[in-house]
C-alpha atoms as a PDB file:
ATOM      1  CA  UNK A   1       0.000   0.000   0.000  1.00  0.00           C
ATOM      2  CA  UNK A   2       1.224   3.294  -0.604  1.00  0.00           C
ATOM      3  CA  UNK A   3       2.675   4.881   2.043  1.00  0.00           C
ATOM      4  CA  UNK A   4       1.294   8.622   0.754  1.00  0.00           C
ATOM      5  CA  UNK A   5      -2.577   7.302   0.334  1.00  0.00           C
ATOM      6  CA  UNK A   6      -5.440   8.464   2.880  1.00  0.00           C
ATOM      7  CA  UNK A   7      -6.026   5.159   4.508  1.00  0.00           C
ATOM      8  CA  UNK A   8      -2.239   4.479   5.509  1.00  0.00           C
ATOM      9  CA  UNK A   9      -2.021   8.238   6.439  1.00  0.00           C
ATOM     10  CA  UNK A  10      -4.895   7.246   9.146  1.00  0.00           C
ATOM     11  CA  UNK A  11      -3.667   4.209  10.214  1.00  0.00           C
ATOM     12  CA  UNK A  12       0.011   5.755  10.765  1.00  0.00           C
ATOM     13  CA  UNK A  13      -1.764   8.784  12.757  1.00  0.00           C
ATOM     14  CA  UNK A  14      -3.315   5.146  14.904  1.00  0.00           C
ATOM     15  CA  UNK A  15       0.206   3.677  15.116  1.00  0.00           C
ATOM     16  CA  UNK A  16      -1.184   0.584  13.084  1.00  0.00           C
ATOM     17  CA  UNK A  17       0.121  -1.366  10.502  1.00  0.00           C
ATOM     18  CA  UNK A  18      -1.745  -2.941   7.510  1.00  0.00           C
ATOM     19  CA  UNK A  19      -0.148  -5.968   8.812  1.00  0.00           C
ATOM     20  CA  UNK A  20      -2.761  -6.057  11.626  1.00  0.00           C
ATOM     21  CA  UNK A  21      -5.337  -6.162   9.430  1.00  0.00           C
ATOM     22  CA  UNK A  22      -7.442  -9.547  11.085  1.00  0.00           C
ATOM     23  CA  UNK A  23     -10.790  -9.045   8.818  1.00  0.00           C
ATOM     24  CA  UNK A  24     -13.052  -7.493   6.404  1.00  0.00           C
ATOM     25  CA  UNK A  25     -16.385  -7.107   5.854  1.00  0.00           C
ATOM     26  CA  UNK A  26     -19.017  -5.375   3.601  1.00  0.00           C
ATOM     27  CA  UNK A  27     -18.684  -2.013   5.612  1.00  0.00           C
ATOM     28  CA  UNK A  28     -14.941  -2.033   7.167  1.00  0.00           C
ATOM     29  CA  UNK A  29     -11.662  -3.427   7.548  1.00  0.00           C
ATOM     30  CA  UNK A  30     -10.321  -4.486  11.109  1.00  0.00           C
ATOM     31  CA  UNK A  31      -6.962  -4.101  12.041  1.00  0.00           C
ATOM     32  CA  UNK A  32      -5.728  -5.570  15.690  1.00  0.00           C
ATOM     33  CA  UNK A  33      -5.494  -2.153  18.161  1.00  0.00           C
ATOM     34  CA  UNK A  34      -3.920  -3.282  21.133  1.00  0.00           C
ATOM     35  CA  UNK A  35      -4.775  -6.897  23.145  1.00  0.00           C
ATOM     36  CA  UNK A  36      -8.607  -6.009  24.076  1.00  0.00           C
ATOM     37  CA  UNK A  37      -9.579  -3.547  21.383  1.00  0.00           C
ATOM     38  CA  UNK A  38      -9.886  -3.716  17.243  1.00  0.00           C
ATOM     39  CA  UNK A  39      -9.451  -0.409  15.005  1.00  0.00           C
ATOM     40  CA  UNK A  40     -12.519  -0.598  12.105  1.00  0.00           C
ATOM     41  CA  UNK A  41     -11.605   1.573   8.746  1.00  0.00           C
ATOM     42  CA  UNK A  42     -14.987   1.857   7.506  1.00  0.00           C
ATOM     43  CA  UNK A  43     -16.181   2.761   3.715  1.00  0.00           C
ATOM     44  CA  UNK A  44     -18.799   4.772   2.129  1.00  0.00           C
ATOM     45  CA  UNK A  45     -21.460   1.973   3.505  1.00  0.00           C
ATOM     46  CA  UNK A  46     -21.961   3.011   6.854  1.00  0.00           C
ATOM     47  CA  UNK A  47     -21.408   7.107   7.963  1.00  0.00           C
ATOM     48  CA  UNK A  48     -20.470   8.817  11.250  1.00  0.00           C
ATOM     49  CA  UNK A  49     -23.735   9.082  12.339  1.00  0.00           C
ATOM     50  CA  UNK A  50     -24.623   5.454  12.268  1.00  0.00           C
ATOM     51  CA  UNK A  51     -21.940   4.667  14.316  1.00  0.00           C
ATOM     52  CA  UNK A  52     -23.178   7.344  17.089  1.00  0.00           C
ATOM     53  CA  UNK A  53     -26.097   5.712  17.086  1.00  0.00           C
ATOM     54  CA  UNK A  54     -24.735   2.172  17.634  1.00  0.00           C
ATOM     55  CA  UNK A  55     -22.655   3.528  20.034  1.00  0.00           C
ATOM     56  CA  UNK A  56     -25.115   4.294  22.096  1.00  0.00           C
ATOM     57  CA  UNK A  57     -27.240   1.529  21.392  1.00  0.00           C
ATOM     58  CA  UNK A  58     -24.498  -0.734  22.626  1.00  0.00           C
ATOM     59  CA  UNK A  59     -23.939   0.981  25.460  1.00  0.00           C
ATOM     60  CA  UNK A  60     -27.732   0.587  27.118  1.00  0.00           C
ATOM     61  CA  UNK A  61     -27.692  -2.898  26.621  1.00  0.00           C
ATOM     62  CA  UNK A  62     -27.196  -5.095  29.409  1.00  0.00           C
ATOM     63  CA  UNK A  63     -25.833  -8.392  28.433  1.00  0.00           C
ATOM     64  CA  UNK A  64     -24.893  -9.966  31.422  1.00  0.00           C
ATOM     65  CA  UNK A  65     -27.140 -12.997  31.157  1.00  0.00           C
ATOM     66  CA  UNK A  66     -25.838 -13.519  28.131  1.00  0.00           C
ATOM     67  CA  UNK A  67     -23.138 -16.530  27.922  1.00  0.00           C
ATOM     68  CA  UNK A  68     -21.629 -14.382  24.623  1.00  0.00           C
ATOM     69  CA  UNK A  69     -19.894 -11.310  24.187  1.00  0.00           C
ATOM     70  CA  UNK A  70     -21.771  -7.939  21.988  1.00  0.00           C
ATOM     71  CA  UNK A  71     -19.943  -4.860  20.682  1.00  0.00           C
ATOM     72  CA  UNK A  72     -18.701  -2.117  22.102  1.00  0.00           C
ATOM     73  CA  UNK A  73     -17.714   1.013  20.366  1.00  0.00           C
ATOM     74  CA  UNK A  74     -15.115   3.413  22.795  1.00  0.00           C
ATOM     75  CA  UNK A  75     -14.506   5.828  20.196  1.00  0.00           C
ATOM     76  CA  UNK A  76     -16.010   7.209  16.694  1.00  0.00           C
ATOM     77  CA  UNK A  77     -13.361   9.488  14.555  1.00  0.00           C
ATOM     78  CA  UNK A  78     -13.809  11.230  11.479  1.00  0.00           C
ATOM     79  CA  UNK A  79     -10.708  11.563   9.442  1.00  0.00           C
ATOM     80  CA  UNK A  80     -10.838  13.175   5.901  1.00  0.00           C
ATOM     81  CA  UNK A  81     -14.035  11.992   5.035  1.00  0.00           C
ATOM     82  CA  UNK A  82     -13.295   8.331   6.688  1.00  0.00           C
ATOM     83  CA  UNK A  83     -14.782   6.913  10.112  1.00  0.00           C
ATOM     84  CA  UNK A  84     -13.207   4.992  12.246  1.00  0.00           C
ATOM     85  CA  UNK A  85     -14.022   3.790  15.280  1.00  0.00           C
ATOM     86  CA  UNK A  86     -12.222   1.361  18.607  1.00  0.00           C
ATOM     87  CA  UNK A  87     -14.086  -1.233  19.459  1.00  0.00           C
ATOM     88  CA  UNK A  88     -13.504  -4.012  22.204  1.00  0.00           C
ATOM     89  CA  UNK A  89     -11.887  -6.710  20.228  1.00  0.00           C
ATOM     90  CA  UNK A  90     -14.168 -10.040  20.355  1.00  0.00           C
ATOM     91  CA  UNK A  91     -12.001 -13.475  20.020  1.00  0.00           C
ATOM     92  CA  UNK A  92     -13.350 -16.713  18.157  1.00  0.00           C
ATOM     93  CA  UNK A  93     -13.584 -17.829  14.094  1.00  0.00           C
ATOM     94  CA  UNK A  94     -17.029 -16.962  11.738  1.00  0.00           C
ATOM     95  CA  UNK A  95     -19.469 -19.465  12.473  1.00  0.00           C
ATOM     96  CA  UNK A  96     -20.162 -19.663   8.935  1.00  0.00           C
ATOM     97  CA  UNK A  97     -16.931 -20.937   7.719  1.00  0.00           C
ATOM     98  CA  UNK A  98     -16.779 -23.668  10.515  1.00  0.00           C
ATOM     99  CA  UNK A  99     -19.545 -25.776   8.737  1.00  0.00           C
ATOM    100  CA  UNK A 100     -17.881 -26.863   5.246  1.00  0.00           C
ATOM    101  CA  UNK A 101     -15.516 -28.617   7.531  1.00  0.00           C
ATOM    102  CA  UNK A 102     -18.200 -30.702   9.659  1.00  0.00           C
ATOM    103  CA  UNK A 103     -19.624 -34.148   9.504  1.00  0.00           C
ATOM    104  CA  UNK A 104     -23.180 -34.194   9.548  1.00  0.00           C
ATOM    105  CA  UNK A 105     -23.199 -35.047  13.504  1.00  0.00           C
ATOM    106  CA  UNK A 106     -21.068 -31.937  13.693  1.00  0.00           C
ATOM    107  CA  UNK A 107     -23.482 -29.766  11.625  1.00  0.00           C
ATOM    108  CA  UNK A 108     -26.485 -30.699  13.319  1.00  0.00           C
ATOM    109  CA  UNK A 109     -24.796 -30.021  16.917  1.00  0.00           C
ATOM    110  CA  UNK A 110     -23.632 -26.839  16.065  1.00  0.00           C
ATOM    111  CA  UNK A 111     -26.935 -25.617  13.981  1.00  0.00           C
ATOM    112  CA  UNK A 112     -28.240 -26.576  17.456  1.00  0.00           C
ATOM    113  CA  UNK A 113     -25.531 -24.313  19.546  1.00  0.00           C
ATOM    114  CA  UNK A 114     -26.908 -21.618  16.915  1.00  0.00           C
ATOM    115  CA  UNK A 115     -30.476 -21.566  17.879  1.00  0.00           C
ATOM    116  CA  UNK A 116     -29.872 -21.737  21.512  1.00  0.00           C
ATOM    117  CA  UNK A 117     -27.646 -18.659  20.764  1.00  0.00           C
ATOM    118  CA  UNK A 118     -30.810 -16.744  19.458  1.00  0.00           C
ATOM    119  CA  UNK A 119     -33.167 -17.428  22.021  1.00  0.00           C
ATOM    120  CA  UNK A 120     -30.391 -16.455  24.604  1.00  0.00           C
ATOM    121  CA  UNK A 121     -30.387 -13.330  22.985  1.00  0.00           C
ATOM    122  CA  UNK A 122     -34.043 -12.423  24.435  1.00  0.00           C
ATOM    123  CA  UNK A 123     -32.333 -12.518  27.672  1.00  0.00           C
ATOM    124  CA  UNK A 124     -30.453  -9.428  26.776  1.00  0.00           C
ATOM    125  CA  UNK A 125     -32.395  -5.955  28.156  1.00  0.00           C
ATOM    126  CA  UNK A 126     -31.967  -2.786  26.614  1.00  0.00           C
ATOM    127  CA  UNK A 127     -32.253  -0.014  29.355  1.00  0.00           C
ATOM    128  CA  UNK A 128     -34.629   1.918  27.097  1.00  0.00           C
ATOM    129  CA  UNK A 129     -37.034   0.612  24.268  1.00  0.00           C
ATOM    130  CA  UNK A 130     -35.766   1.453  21.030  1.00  0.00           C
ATOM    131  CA  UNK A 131     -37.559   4.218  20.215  1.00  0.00           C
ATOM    132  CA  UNK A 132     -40.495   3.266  17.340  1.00  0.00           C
ATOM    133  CA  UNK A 133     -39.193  -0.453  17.198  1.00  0.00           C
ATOM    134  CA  UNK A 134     -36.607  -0.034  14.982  1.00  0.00           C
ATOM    135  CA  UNK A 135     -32.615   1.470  15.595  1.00  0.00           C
ATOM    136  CA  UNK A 136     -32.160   2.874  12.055  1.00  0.00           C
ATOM    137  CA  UNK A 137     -35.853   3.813  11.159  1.00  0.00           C
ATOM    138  CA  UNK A 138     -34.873   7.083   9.468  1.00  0.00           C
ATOM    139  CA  UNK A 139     -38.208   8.097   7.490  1.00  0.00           C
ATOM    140  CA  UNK A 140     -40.424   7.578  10.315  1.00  0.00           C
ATOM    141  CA  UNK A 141     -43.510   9.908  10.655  1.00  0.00           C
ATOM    142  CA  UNK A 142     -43.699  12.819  13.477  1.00  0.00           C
ATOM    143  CA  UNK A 143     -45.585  10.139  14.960  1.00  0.00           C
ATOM    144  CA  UNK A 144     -43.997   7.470  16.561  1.00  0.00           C
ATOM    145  CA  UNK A 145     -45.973   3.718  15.992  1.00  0.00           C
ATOM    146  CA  UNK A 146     -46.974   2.675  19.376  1.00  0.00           C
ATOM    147  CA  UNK A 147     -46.669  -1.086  17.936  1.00  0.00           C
ATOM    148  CA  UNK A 148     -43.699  -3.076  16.341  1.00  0.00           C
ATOM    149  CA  UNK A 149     -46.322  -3.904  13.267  1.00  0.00           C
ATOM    150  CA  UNK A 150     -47.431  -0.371  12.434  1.00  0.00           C
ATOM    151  CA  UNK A 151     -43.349   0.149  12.184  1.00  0.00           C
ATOM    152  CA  UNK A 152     -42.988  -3.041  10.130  1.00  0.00           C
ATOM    153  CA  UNK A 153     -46.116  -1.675   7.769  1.00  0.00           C
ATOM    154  CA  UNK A 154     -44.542   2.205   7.315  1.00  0.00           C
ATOM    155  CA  UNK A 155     -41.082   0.498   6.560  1.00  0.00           C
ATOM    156  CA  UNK A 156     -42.973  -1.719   4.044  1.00  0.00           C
ATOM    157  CA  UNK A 157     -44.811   1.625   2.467  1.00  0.00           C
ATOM    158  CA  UNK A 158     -41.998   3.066   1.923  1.00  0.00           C
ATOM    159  CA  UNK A 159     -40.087   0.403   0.360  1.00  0.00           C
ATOM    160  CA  UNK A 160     -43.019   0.121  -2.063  1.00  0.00           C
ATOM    161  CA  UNK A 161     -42.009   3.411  -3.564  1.00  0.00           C
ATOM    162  CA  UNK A 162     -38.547   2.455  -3.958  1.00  0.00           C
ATOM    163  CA  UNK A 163     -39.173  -1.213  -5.460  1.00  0.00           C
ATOM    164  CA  UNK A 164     -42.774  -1.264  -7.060  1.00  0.00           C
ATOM    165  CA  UNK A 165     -40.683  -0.930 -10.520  1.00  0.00           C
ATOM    166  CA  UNK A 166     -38.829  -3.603 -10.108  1.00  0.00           C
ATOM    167  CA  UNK A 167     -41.278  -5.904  -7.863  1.00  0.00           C
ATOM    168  CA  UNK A 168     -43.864  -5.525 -10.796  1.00  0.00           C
ATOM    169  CA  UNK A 169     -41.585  -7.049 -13.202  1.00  0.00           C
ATOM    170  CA  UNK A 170     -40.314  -9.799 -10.838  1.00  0.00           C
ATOM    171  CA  UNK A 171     -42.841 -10.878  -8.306  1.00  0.00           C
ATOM    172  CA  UNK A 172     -45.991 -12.899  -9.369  1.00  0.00           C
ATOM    173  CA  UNK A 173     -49.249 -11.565  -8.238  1.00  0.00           C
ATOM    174  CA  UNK A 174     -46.934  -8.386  -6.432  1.00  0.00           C
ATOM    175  CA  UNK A 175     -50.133  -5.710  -5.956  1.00  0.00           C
ATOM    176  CA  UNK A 176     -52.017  -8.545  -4.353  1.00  0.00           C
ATOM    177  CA  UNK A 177     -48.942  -9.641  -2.015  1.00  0.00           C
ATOM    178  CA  UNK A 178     -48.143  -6.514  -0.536  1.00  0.00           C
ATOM    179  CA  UNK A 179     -51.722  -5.446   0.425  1.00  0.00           C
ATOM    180  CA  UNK A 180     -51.683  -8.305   2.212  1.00  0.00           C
ATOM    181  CA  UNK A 181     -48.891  -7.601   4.139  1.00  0.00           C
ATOM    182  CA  UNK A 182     -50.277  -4.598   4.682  1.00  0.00           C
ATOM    183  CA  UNK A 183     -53.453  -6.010   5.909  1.00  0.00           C
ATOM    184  CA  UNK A 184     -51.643  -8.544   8.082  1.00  0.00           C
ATOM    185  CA  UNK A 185     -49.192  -5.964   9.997  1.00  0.00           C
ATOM    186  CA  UNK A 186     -52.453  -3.643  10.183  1.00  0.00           C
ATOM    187  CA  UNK A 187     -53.493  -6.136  12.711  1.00  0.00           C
ATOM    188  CA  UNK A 188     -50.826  -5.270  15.369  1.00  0.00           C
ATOM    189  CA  UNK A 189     -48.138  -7.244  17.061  1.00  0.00           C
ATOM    190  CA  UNK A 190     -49.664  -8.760  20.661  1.00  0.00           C
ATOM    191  CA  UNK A 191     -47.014 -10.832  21.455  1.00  0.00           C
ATOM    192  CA  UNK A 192     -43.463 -11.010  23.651  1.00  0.00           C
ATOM    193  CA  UNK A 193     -41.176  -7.612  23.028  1.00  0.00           C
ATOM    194  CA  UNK A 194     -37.000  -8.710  22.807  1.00  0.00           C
ATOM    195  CA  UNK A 195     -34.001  -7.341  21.171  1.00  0.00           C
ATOM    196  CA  UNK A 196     -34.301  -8.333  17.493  1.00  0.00           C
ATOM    197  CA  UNK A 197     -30.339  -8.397  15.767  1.00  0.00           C
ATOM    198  CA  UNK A 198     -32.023  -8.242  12.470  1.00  0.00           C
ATOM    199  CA  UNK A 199     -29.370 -10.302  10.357  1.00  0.00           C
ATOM    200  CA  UNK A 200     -28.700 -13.494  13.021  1.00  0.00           C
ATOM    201  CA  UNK A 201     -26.976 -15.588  10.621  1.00  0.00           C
ATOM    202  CA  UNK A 202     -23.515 -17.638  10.912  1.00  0.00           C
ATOM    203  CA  UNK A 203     -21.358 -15.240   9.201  1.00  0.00           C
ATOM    204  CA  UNK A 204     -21.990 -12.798  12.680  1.00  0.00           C
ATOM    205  CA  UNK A 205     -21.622 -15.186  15.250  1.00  0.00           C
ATOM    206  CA  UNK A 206     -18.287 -15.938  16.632  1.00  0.00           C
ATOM    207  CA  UNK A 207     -17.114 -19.405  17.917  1.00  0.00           C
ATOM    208  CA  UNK A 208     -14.527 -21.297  19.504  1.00  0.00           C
ATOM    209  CA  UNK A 209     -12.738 -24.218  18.514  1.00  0.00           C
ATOM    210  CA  UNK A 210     -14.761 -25.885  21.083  1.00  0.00           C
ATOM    211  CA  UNK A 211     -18.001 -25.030  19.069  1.00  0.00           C
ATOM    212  CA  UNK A 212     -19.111 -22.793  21.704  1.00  0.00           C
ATOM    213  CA  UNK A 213     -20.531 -19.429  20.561  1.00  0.00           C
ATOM    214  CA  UNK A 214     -18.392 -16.605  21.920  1.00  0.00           C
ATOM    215  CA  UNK A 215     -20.006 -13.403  20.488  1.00  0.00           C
ATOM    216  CA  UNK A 216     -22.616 -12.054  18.134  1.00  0.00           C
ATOM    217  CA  UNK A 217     -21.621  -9.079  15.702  1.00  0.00           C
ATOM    218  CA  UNK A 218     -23.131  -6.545  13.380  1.00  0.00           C
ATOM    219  CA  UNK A 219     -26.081  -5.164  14.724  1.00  0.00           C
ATOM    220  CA  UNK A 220     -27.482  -2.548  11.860  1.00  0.00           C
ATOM    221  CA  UNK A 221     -30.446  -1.664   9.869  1.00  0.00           C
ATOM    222  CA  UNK A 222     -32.757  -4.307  10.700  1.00  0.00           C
ATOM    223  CA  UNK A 223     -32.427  -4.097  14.552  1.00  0.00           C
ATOM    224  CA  UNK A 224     -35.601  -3.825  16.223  1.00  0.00           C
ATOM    225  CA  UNK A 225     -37.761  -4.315  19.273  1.00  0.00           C
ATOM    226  CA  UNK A 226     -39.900  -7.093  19.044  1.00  0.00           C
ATOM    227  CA  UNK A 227     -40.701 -10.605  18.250  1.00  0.00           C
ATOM    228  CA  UNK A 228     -37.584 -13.280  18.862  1.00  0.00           C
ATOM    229  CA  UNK A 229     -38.831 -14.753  15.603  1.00  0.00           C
ATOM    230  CA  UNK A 230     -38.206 -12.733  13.187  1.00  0.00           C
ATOM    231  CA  UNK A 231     -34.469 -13.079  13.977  1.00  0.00           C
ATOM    232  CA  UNK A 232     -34.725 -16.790  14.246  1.00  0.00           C
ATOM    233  CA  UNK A 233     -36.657 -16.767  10.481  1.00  0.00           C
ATOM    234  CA  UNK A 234     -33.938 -14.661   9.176  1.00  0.00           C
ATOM    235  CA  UNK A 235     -31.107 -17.649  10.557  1.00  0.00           C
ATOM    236  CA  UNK A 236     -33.168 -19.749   9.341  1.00  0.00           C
ATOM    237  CA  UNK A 237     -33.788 -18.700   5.748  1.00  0.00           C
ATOM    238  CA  UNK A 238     -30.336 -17.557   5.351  1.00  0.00           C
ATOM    239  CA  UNK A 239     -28.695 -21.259   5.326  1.00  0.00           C
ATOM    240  CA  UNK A 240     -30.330 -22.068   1.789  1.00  0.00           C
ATOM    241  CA  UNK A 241     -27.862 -19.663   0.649  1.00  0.00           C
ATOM    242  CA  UNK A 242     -25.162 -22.388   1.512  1.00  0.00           C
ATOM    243  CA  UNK A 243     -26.626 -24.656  -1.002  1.00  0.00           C
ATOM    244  CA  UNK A 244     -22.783 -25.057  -2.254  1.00  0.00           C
ATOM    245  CA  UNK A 245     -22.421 -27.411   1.142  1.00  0.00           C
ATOM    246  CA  UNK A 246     -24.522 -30.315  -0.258  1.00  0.00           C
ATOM    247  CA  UNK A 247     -25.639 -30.849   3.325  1.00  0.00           C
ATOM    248  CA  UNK A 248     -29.768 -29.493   3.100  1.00  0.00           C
ATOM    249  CA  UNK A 249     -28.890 -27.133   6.203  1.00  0.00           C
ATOM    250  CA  UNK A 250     -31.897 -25.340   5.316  1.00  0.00           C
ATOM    251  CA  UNK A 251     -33.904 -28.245   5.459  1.00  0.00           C
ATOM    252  CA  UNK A 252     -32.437 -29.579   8.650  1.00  0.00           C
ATOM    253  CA  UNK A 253     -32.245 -26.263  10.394  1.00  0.00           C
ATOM    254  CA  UNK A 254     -36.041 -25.895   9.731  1.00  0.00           C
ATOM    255  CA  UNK A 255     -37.017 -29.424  11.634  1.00  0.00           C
ATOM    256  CA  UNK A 256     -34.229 -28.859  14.713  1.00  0.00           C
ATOM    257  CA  UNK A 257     -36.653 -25.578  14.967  1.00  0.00           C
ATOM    258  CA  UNK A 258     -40.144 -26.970  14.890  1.00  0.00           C
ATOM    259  CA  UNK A 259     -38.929 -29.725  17.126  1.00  0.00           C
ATOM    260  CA  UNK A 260     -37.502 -27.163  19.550  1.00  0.00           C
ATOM    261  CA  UNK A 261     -40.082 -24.848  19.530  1.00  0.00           C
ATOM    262  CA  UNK A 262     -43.135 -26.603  18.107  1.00  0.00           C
ATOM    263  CA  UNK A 263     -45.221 -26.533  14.721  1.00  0.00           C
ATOM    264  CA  UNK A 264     -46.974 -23.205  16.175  1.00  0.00           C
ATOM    265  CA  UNK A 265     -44.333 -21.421  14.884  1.00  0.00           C
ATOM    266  CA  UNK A 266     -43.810 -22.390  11.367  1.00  0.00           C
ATOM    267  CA  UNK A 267     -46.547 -19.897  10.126  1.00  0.00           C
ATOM    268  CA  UNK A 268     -45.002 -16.964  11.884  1.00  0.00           C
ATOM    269  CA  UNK A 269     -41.424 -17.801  10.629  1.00  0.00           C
ATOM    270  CA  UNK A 270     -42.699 -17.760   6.712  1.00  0.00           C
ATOM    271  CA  UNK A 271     -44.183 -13.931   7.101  1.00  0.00           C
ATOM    272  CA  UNK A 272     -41.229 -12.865   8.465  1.00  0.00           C
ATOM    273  CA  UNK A 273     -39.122 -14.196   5.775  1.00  0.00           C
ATOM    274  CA  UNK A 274     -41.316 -12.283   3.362  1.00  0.00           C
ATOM    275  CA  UNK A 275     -41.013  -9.315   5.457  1.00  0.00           C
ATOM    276  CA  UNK A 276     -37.834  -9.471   5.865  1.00  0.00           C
ATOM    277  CA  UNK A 277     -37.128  -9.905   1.973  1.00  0.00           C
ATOM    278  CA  UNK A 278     -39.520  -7.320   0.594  1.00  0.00           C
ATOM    279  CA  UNK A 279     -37.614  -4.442   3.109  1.00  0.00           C
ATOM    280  CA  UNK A 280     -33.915  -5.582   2.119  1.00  0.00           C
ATOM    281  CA  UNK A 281     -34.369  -6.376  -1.397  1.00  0.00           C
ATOM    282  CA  UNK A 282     -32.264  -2.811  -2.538  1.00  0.00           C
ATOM    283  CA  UNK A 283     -30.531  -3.136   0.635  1.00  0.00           C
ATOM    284  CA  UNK A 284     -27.079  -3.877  -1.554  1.00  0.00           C
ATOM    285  CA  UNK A 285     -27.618  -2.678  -4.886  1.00  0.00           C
ATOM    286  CA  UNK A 286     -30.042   0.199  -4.974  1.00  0.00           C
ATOM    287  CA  UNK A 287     -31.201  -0.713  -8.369  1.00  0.00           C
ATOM    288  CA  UNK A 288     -31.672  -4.692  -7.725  1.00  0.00           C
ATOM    289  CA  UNK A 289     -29.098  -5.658  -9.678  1.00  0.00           C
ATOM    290  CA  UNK A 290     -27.273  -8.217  -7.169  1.00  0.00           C
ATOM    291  CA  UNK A 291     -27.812 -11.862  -6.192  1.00  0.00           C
ATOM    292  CA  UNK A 292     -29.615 -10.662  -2.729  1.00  0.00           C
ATOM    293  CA  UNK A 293     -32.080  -9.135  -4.730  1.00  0.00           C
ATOM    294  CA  UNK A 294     -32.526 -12.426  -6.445  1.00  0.00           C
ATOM    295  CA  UNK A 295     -32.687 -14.335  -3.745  1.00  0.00           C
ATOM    296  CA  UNK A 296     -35.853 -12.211  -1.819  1.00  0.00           C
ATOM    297  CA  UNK A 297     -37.673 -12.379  -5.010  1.00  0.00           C
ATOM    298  CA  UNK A 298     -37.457 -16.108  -4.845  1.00  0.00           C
ATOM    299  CA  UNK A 299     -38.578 -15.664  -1.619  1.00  0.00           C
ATOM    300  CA  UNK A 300     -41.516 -13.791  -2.286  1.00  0.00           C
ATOM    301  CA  UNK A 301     -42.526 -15.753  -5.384  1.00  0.00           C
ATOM    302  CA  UNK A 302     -42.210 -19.012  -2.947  1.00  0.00           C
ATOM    303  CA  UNK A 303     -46.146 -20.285  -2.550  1.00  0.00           C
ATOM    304  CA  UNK A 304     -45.886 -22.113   0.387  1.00  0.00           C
ATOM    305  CA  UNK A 305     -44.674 -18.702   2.398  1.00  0.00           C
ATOM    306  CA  UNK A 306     -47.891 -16.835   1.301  1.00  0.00           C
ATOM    307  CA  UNK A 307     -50.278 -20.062   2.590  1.00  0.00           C
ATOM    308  CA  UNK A 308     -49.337 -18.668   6.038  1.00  0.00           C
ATOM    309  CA  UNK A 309     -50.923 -15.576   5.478  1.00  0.00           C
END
């Protein structure tokens, strides 16, 4: 890297070294800080602003029922344009890379560990509710919803803007789908409020060797305040994506769930995924031109998802 260019300019200013670089994600590069703390570099897909809020955010949460470790951001810095930020430094390997290496046994056990990890997470308190259900709701009117739904319905509203172009052309039946999602999240929610991570899949769960979940990253635009499963829909639906495995963790996932937590839920875990893939569809590529895109329209053009509404 050259030695006159912006981001080794910031890291010399941090006393780091590109050789402690340790990671990177969609959003930032991590670089080892000292022995308890990381130093993220982040690009033009998060802001300053976002990571005041998390900041925060983090901070009211109390975790200490948890047997895992959450972020902490000490510090936010804005440097020519780029943020940075120090963050405690959270040991253990991706969860998601652990399972190309796994027998089945091994699989099953740890898709196990997994879930167990996301119901412990409704043990976690925040010391205030997040204020209209959802951290990063940005467009929300004067009026704060007094009900998770009614936040879930103006998100969906106002995604409809943004994607009726492109839902028109790819969704079957897509005027008739999303009035009834309107319709159902017009209802209310009358269930069980909990932290909600909003994207609780392997690749943001940490683990040990041991196969022991040490720590759950990257809480963002989908966290909310409300019900446990959504986030165990969104774990759920996410494994079909590691179709490359040959293993049918989707399939297998889906059973150690309804055995776990009974057929009850099965209905409630479909309209989520739908939910969930009509607001993130342009989350990537604002003109749906990426394989996430894809992969919620397949969602919402899967039949058996609609049946549960």
């Amino acid at each position: 890297m050259n030695k006159d260019d912006p981001k080794s300019i910031l890291l010399d200013k941090f006393h780091v070294d590109q050789a402690q670089l340790i990671g990177s994600g969609m959003e930032c590069e991590v670089y080892l800080y000292d022995h308890e703390k990381v130093l993220k570099v982040y690009n033009e897909m998060s802001d300053y602003r976002k990571q005041t809020v998390l900041k925060a955010f983090y901070s009211k949460i109390d975790s200490s029922d948890l047997s895992y470790e959450l972020p902490y951001i000490y510090d936010i810095y804005n440097e020519n344009g780029m943020v940075i930020t120090i963050e405690k430094r959270m040991r253990g390997s991706n969860m998601q890379r652990l399972f190309s290496d796994m027998t089945v046994n091994e699989q099953t056990k740890m898709m196990e560990t997994y879930l167990n990890a996301n119901l412990e997470l409704k043990s976690a308190k925040v010391e205030s509710d997040i204020e209209g259900f959802v951290l990063f709701n940005e467009n929300q009117t004067s009026e704060a919803p007094d009900n998770w739904y009614f936040a879930l319905k103006e998100m969906v509203i106002r995604k409809k803007g943004e994607l009726d172009c492109y839902f028109k052309r790819d969704v079957q039946h897509y005027n008739e789908k999303v009035n009834r999602l309107v319709a159902f999240l017009s209802s209310g929610y009358e269930g069980e409020y909990s932290l909600i991570h909003g994207d609780f899949y392997p690749g943001n769960l940490l683990a040990n060797k041991h196969g022991k979940v040490t720590g759950l990253i990257d809480f963002g635009i989908m966290t909310m305040y409300g019900d446990h499963l959504f986030d165990i829909a969104i774990g759920w639906v996410c494994l079909d994506m590691y179709n490359e495995l040959k293993a049918n963790l989707y399939e297998r996932y889906l059973n150690i769930i309804i055995a776990t937590l009974s057929e009850s839920v099965r209905k409630r875990l479909y309209i989520y995924v739908l939910i969930y893939s009509f607001l993130t569809a342009n989350l990537y590529s604002p003109k749906c031109e990426d394989g996430h895109y894809q992969w919620c329209v397949k969602n919402l053009n899967n039949k058996g998802y609609w049946e549960a509404l």
